[in-house]
PDB file of N, CA and C in Angstrom:
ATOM      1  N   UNK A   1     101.293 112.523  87.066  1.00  0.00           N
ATOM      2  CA  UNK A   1     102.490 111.761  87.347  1.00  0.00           C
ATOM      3  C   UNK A   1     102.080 110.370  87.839  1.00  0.00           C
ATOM      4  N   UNK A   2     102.389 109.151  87.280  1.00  0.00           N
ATOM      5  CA  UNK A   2     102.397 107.844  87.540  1.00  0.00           C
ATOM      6  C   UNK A   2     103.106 107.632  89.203  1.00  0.00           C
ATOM      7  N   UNK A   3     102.964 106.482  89.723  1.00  0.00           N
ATOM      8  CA  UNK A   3     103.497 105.832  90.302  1.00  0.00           C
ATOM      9  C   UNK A   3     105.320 105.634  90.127  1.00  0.00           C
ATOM     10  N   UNK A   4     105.195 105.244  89.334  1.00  0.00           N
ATOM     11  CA  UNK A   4     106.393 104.993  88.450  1.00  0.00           C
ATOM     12  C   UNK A   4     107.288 105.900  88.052  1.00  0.00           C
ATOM     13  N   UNK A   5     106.978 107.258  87.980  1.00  0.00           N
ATOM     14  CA  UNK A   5     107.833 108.472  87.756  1.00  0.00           C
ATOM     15  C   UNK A   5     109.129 108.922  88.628  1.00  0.00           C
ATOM     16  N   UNK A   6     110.166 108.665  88.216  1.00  0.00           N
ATOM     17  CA  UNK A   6     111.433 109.260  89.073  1.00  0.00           C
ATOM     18  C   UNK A   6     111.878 110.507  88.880  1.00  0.00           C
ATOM     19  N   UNK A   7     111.614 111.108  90.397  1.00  0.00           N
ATOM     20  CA  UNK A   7     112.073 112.615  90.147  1.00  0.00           C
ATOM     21  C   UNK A   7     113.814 112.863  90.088  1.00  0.00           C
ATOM     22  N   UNK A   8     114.221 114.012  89.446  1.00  0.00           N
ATOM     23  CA  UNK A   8     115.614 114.423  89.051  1.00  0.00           C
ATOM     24  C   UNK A   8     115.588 116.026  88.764  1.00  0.00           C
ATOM     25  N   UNK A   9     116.732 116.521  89.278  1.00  0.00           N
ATOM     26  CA  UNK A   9     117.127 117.757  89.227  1.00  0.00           C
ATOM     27  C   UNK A   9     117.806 117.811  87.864  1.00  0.00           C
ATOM     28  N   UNK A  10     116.919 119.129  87.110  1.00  0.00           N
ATOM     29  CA  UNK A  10     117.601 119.292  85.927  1.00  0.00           C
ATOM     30  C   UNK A  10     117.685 120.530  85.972  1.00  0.00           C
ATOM     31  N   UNK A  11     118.700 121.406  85.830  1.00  0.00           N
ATOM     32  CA  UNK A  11     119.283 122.927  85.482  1.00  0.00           C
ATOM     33  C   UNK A  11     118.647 123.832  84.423  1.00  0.00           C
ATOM     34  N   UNK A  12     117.881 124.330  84.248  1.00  0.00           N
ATOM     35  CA  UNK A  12     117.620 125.313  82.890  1.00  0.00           C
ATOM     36  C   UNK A  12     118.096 126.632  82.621  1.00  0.00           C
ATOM     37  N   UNK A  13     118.654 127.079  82.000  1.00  0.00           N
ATOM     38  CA  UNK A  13     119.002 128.483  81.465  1.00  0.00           C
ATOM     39  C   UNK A  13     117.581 129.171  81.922  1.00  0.00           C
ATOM     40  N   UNK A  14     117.752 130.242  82.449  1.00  0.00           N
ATOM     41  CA  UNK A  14     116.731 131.183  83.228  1.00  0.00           C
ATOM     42  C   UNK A  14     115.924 131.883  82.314  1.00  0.00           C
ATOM     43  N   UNK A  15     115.778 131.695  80.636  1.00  0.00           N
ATOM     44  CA  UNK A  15     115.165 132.234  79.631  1.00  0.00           C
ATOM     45  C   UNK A  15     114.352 130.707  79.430  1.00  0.00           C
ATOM     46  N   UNK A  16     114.732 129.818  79.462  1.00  0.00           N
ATOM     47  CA  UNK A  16     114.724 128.308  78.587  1.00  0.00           C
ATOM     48  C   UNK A  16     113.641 128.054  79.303  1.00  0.00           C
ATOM     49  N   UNK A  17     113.831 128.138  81.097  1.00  0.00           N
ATOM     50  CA  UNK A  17     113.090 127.964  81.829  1.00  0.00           C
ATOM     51  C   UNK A  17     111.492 128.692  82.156  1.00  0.00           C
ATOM     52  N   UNK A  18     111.821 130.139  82.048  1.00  0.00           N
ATOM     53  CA  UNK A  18     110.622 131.308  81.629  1.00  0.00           C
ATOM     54  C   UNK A  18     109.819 130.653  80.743  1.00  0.00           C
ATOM     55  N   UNK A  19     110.480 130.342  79.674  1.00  0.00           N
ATOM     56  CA  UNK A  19     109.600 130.084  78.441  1.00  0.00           C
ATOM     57  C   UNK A  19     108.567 128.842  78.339  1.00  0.00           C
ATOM     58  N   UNK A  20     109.541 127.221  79.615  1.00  0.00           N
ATOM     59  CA  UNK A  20     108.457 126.371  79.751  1.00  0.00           C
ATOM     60  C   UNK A  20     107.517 126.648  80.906  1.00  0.00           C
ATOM     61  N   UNK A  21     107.921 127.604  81.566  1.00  0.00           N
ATOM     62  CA  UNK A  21     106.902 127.994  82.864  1.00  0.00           C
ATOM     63  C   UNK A  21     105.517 128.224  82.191  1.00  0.00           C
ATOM     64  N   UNK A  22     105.735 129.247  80.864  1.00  0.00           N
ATOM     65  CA  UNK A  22     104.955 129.901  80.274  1.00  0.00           C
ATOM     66  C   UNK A  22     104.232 129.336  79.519  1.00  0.00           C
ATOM     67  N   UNK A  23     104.587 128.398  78.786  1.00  0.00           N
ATOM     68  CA  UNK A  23     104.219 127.192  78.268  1.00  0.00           C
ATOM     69  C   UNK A  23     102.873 126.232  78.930  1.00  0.00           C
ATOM     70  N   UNK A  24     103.668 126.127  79.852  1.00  0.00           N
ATOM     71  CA  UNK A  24     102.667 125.138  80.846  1.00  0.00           C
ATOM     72  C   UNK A  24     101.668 126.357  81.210  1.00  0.00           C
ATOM     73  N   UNK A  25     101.701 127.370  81.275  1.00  0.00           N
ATOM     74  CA  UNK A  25     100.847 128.330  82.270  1.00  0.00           C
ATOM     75  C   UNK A  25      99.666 127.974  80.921  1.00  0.00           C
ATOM     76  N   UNK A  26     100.140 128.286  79.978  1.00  0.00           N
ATOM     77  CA  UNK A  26      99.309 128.724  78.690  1.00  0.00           C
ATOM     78  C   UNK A  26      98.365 127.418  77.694  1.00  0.00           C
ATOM     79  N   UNK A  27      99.347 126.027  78.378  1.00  0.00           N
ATOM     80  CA  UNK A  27      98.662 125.061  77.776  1.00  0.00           C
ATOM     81  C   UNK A  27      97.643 124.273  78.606  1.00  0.00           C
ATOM     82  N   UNK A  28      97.605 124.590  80.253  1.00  0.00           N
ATOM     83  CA  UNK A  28      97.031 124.127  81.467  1.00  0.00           C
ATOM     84  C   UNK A  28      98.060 122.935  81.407  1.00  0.00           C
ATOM     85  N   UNK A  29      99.045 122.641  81.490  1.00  0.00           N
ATOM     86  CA  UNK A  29     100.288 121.650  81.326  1.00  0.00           C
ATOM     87  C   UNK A  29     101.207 121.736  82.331  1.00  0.00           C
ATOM     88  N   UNK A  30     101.491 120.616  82.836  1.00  0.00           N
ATOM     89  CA  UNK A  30     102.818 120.945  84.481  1.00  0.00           C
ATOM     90  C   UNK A  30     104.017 120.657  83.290  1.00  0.00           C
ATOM     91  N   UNK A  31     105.421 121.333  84.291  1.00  0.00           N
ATOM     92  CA  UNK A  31     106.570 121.354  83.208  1.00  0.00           C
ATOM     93  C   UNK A  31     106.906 120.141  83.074  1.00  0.00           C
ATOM     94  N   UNK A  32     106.707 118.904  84.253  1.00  0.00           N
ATOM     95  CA  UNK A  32     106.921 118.233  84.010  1.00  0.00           C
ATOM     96  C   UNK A  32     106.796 117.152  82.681  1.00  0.00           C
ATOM     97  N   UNK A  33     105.590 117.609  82.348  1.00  0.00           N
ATOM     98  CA  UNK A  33     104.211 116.592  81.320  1.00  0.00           C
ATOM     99  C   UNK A  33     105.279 117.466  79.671  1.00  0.00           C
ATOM    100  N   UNK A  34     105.606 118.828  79.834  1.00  0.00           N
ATOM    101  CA  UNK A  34     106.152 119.459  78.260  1.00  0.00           C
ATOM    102  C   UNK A  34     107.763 118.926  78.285  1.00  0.00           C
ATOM    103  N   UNK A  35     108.822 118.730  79.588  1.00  0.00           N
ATOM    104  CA  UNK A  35     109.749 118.179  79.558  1.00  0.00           C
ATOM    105  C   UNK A  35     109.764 117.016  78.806  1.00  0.00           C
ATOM    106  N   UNK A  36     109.220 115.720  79.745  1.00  0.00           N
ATOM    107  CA  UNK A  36     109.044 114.415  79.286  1.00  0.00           C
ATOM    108  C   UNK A  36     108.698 114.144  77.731  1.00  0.00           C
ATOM    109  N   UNK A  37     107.457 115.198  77.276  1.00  0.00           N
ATOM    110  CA  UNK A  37     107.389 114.988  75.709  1.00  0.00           C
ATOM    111  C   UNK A  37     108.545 115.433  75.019  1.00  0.00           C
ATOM    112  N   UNK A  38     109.453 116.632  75.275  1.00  0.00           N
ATOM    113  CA  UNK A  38     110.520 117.239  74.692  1.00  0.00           C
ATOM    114  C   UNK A  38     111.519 116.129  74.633  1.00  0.00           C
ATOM    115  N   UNK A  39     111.759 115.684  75.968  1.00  0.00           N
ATOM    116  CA  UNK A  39     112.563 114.607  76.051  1.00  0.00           C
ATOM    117  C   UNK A  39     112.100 113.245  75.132  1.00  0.00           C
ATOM    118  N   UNK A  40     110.814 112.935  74.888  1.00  0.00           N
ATOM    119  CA  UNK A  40     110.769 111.919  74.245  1.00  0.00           C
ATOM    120  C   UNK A  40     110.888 112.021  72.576  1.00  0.00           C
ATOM    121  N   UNK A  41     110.722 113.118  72.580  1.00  0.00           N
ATOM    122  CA  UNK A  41     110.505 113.581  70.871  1.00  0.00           C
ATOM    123  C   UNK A  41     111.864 113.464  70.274  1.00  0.00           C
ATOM    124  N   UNK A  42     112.782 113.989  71.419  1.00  0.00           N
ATOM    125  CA  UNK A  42     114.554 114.164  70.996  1.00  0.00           C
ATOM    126  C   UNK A  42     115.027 112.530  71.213  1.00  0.00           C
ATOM    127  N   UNK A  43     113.903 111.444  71.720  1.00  0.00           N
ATOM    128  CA  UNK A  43     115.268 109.993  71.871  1.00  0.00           C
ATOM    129  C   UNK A  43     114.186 109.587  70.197  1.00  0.00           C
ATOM    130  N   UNK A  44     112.778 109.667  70.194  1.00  0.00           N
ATOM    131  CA  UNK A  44     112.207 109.295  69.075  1.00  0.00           C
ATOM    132  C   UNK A  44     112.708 109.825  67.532  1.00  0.00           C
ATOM    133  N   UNK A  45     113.426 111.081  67.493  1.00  0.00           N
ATOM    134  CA  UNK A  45     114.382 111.799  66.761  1.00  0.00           C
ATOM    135  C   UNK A  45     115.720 110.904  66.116  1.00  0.00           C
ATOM    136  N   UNK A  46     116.608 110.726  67.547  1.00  0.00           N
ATOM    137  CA  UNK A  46     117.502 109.851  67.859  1.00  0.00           C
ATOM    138  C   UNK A  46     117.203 108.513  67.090  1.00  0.00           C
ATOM    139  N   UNK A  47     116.223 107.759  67.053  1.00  0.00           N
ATOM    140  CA  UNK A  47     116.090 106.194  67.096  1.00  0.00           C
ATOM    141  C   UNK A  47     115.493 106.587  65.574  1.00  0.00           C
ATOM    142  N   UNK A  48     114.822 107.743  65.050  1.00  0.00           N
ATOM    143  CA  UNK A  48     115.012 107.575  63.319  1.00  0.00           C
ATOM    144  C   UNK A  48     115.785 107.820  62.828  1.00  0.00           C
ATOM    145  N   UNK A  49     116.764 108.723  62.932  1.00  0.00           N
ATOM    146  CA  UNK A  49     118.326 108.587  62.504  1.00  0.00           C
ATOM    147  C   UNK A  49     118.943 107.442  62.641  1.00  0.00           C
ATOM    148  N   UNK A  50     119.193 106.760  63.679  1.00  0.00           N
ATOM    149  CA  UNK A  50     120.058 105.169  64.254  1.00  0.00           C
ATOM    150  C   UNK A  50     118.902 104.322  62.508  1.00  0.00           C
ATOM    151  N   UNK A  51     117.631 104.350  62.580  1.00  0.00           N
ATOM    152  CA  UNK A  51     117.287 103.823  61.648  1.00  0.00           C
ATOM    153  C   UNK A  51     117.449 103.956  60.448  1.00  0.00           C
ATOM    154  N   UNK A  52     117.523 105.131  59.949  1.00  0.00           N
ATOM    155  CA  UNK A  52     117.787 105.593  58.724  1.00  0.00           C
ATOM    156  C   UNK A  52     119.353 105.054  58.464  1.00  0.00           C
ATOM    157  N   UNK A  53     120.174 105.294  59.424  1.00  0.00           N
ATOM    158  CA  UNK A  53     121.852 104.837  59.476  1.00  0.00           C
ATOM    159  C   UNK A  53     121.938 103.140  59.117  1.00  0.00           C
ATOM    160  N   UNK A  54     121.413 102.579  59.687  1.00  0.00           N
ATOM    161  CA  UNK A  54     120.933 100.978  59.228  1.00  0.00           C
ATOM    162  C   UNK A  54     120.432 100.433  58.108  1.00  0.00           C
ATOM    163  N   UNK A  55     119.330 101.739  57.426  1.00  0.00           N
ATOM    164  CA  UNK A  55     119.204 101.393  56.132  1.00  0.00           C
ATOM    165  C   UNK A  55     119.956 101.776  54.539  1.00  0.00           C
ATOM    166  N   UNK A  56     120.995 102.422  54.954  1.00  0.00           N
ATOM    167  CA  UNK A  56     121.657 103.196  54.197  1.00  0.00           C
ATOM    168  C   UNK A  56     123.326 102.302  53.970  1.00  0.00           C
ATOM    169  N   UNK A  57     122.953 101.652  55.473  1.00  0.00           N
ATOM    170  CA  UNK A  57     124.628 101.089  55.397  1.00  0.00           C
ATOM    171  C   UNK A  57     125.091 100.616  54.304  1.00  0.00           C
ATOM    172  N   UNK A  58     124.386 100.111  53.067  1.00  0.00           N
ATOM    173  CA  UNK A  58     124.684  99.252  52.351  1.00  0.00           C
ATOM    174  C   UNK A  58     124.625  99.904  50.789  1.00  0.00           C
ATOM    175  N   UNK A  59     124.645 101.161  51.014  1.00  0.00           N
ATOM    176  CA  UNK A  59     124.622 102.211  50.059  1.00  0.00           C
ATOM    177  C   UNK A  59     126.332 102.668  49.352  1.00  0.00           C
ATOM    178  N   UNK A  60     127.074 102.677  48.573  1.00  0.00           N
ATOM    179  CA  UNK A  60     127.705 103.088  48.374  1.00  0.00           C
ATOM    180  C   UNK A  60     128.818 103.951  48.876  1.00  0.00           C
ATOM    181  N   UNK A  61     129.818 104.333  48.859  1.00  0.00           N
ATOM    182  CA  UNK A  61     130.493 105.807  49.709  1.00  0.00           C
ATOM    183  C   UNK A  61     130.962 106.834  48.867  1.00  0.00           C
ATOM    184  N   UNK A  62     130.796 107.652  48.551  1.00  0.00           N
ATOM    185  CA  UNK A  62     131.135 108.820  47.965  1.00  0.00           C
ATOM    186  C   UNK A  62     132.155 109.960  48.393  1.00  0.00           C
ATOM    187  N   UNK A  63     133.548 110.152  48.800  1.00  0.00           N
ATOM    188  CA  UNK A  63     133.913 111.427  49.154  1.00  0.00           C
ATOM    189  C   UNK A  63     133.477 112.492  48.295  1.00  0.00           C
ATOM    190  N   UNK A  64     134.057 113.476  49.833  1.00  0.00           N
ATOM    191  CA  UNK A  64     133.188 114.857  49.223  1.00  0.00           C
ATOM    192  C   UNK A  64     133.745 115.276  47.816  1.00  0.00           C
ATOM    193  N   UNK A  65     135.297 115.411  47.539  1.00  0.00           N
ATOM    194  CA  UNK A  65     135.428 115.365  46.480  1.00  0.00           C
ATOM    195  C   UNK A  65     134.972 114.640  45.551  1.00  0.00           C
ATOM    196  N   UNK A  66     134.587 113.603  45.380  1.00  0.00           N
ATOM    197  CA  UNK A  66     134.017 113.314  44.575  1.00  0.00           C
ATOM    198  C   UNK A  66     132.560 113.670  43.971  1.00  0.00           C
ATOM    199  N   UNK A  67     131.924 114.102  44.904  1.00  0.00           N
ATOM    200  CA  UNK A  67     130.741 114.672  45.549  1.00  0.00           C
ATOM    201  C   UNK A  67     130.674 115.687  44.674  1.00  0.00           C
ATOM    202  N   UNK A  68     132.024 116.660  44.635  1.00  0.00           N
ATOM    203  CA  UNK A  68     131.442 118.025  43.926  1.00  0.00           C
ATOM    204  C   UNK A  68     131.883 118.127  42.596  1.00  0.00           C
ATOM    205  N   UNK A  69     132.551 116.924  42.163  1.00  0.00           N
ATOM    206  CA  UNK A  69     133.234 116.627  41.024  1.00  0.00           C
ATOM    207  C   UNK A  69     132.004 116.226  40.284  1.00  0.00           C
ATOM    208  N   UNK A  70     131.240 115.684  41.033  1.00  0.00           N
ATOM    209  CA  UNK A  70     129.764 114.813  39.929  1.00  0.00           C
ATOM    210  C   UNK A  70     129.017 116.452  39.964  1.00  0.00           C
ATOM    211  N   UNK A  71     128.832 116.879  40.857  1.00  0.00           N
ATOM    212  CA  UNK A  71     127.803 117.824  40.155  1.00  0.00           C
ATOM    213  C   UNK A  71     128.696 118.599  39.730  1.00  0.00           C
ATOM    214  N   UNK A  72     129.495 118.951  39.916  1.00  0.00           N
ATOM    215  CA  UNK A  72     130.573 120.059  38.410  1.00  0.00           C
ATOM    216  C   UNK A  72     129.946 119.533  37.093  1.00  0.00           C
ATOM    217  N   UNK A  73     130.328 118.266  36.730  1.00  0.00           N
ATOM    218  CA  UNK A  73     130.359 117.555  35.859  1.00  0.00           C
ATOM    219  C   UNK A  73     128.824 117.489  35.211  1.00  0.00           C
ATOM    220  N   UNK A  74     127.803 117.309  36.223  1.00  0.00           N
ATOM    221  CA  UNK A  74     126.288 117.195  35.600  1.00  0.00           C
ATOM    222  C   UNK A  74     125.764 118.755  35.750  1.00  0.00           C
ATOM    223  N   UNK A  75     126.424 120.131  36.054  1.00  0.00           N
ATOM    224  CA  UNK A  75     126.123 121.097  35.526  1.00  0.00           C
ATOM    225  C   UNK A  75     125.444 121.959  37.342  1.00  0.00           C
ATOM    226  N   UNK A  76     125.374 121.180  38.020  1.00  0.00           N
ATOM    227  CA  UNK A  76     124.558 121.467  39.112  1.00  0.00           C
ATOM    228  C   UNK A  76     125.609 122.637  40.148  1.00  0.00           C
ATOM    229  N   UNK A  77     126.955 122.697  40.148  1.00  0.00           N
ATOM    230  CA  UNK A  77     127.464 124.047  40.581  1.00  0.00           C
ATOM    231  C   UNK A  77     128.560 124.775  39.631  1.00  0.00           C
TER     232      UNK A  77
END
């Protein structure tokens, strides 16, 4: 833990929690160190979607009907 680290109370489901206890027991890892990556993996997740959404904007729009009308049509359902 840095200098810099702010502690916070976070709640876990009593299975959710077992499982990172176990985790850390098994990786020599504090829960803290498997939280923070979990947590960073889910905003790094987050910020390629927001990206992918930015590159797409300029893509066409399709409703769904229309959607299942093209593959009716090209044989695909």
């Amino acid at each position: 833990m840095t200098e810099a680290s702010k502690r916070a109370t976070v709640y876990f489901e009593p299975d959710l929690h077992r499982a990172i206890r176990l985790k850390a027991a098994h990786t020599h890892r504090s829960v803290s160190d498997i939280v923070n990556d979990a947590v960073r993996m889910a905003l790094r997740d987050d910020q390629e979607d927001l990206a992918a959404f930015d590159d797409r904007v300029a893509e066409p729009e399709m409703s769904y009907e229309a959607l299942l009308k093209d593959l009716k049509k090209h044989g695909k359902l």
